[in-house]
C-alpha atoms as a PDB file:
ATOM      1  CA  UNK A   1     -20.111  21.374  -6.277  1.00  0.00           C
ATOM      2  CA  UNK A   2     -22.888  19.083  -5.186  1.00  0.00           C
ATOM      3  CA  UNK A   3     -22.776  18.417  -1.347  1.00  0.00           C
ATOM      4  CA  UNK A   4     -24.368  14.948  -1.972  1.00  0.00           C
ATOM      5  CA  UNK A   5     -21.481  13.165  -3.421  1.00  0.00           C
ATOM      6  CA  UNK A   6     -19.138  11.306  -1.219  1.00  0.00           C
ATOM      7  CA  UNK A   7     -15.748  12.048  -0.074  1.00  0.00           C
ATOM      8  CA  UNK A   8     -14.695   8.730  -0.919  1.00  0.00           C
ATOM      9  CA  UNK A   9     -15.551   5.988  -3.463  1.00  0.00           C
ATOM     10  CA  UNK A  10     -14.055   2.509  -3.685  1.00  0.00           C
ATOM     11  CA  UNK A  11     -13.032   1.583  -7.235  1.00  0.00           C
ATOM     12  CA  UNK A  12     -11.783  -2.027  -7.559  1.00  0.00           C
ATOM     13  CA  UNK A  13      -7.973  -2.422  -7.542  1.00  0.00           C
ATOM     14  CA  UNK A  14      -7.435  -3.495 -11.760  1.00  0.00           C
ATOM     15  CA  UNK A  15      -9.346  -0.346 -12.417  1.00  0.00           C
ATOM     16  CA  UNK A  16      -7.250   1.758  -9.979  1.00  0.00           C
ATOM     17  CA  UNK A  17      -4.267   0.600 -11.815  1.00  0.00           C
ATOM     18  CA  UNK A  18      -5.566   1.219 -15.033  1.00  0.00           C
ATOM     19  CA  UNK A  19      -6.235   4.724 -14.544  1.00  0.00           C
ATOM     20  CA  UNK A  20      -2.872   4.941 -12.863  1.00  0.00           C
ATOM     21  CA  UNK A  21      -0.971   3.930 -15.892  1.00  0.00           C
ATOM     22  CA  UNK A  22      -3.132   5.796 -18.261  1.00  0.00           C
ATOM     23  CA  UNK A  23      -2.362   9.340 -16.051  1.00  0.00           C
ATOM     24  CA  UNK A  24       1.367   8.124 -16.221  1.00  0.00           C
ATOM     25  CA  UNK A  25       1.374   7.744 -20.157  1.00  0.00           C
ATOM     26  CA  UNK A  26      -0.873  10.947 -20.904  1.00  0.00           C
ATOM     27  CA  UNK A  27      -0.142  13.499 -17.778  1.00  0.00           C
ATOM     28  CA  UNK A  28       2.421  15.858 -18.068  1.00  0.00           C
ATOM     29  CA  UNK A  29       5.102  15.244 -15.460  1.00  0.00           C
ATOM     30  CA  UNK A  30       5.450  18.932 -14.235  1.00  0.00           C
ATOM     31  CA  UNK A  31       1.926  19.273 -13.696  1.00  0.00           C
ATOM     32  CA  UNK A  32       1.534  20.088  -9.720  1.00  0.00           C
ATOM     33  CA  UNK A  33      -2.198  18.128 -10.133  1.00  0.00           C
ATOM     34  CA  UNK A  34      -0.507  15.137 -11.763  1.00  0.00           C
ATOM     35  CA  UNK A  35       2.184  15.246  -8.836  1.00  0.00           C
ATOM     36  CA  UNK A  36      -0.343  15.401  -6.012  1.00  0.00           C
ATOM     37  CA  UNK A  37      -2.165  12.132  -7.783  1.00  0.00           C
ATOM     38  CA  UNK A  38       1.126  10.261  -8.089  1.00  0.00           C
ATOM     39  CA  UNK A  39       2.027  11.181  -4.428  1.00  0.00           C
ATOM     40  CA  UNK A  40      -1.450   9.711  -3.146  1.00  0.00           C
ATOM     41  CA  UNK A  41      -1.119   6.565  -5.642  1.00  0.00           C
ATOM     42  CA  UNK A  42       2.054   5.776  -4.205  1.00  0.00           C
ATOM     43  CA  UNK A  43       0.990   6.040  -0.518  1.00  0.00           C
ATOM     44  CA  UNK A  44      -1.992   4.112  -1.496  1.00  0.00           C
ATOM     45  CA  UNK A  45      -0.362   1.264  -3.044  1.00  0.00           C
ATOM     46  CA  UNK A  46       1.795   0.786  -0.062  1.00  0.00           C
ATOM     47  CA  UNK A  47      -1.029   0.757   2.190  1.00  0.00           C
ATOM     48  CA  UNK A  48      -2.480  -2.186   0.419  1.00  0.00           C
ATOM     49  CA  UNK A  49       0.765  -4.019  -0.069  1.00  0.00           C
ATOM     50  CA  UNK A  50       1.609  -3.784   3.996  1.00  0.00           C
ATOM     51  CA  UNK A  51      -2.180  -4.565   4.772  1.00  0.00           C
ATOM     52  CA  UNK A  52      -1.999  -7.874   1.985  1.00  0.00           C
ATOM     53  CA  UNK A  53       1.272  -8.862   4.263  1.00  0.00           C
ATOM     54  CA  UNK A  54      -0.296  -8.265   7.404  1.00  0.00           C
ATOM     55  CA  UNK A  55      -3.446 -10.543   6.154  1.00  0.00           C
ATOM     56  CA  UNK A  56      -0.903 -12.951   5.096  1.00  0.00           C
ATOM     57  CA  UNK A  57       1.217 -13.429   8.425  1.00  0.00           C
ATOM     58  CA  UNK A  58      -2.111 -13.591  10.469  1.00  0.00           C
ATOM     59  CA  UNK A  59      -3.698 -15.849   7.844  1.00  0.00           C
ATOM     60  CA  UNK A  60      -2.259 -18.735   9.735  1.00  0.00           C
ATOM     61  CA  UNK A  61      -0.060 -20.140   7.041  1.00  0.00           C
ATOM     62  CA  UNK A  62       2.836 -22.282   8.310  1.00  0.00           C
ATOM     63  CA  UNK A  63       5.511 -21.024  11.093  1.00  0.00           C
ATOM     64  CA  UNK A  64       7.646 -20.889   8.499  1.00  0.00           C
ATOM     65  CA  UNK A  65       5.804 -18.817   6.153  1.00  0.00           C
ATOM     66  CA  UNK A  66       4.525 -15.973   8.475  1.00  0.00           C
ATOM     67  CA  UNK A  67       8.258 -15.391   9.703  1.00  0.00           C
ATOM     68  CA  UNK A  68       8.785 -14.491   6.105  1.00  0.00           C
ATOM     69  CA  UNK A  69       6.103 -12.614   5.669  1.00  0.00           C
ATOM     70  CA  UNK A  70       6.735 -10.593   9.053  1.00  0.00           C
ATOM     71  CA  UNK A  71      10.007  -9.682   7.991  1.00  0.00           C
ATOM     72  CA  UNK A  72       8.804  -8.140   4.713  1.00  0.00           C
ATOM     73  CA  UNK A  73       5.695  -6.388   6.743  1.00  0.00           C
ATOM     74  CA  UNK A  74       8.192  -5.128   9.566  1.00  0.00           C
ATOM     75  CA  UNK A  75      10.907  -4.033   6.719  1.00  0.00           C
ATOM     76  CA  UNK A  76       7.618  -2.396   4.662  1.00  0.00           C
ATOM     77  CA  UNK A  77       6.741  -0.156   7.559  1.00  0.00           C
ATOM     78  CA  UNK A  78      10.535   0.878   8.362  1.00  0.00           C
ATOM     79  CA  UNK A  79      10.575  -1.106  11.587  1.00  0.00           C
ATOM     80  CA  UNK A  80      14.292  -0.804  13.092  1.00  0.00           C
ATOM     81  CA  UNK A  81      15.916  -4.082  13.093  1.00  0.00           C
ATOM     82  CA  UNK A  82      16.801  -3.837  16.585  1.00  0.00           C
ATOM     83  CA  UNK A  83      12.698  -3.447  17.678  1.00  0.00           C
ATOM     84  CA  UNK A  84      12.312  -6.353  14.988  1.00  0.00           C
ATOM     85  CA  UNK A  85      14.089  -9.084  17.209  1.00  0.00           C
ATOM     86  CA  UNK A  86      11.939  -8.407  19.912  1.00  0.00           C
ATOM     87  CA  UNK A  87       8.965  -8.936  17.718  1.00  0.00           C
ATOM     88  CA  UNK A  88      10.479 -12.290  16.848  1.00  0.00           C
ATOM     89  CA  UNK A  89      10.662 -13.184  20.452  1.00  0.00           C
ATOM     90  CA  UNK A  90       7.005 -11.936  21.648  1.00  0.00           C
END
């Protein structure tokens, strides 16, 4: 393998989705390779939906728009409901 070539690339997100579906349709599902992709699709996927909800409740949309939004960011990254209220009051 070439040491030159980076570790990572950035690939815009249509395309990422594209060649998601296209492994989905054409990989075989017991395939530890095609596991390992799905598995780092997934995580990657989330990432960008909790840091699209973070950009959204910081955005400075309307009070009651970012309450929304933190509720869905807070329930996205598994914060307890309990530690949730005292986000609401800070």
């Amino acid at each position: 393998m070439l040491t030159s070539i980076p570790k990572t690339i950035q690939v815009d997100i249509d395309l990422f989705e594209d060649l998601y579906v296209y492994a989905v349709r054409h990989a075989d599902p017991d395939d530890p390779q095609f596991k390992r992709i799905t598995i780092f699709v997934k995580k990657k996927l989330q990432a960008l939906m909790k840091h699209e909800l973070y950009s959204l409740y910081k955005a400075g949309a309307p009070e009651e728009t970012r309450k929304k939004v933190q509720k869905k960011y807070l329930d996205a990254v598994d914060v307890l409901e309990a530690f949730q209220v005292c986000a609401d009051r800070g």
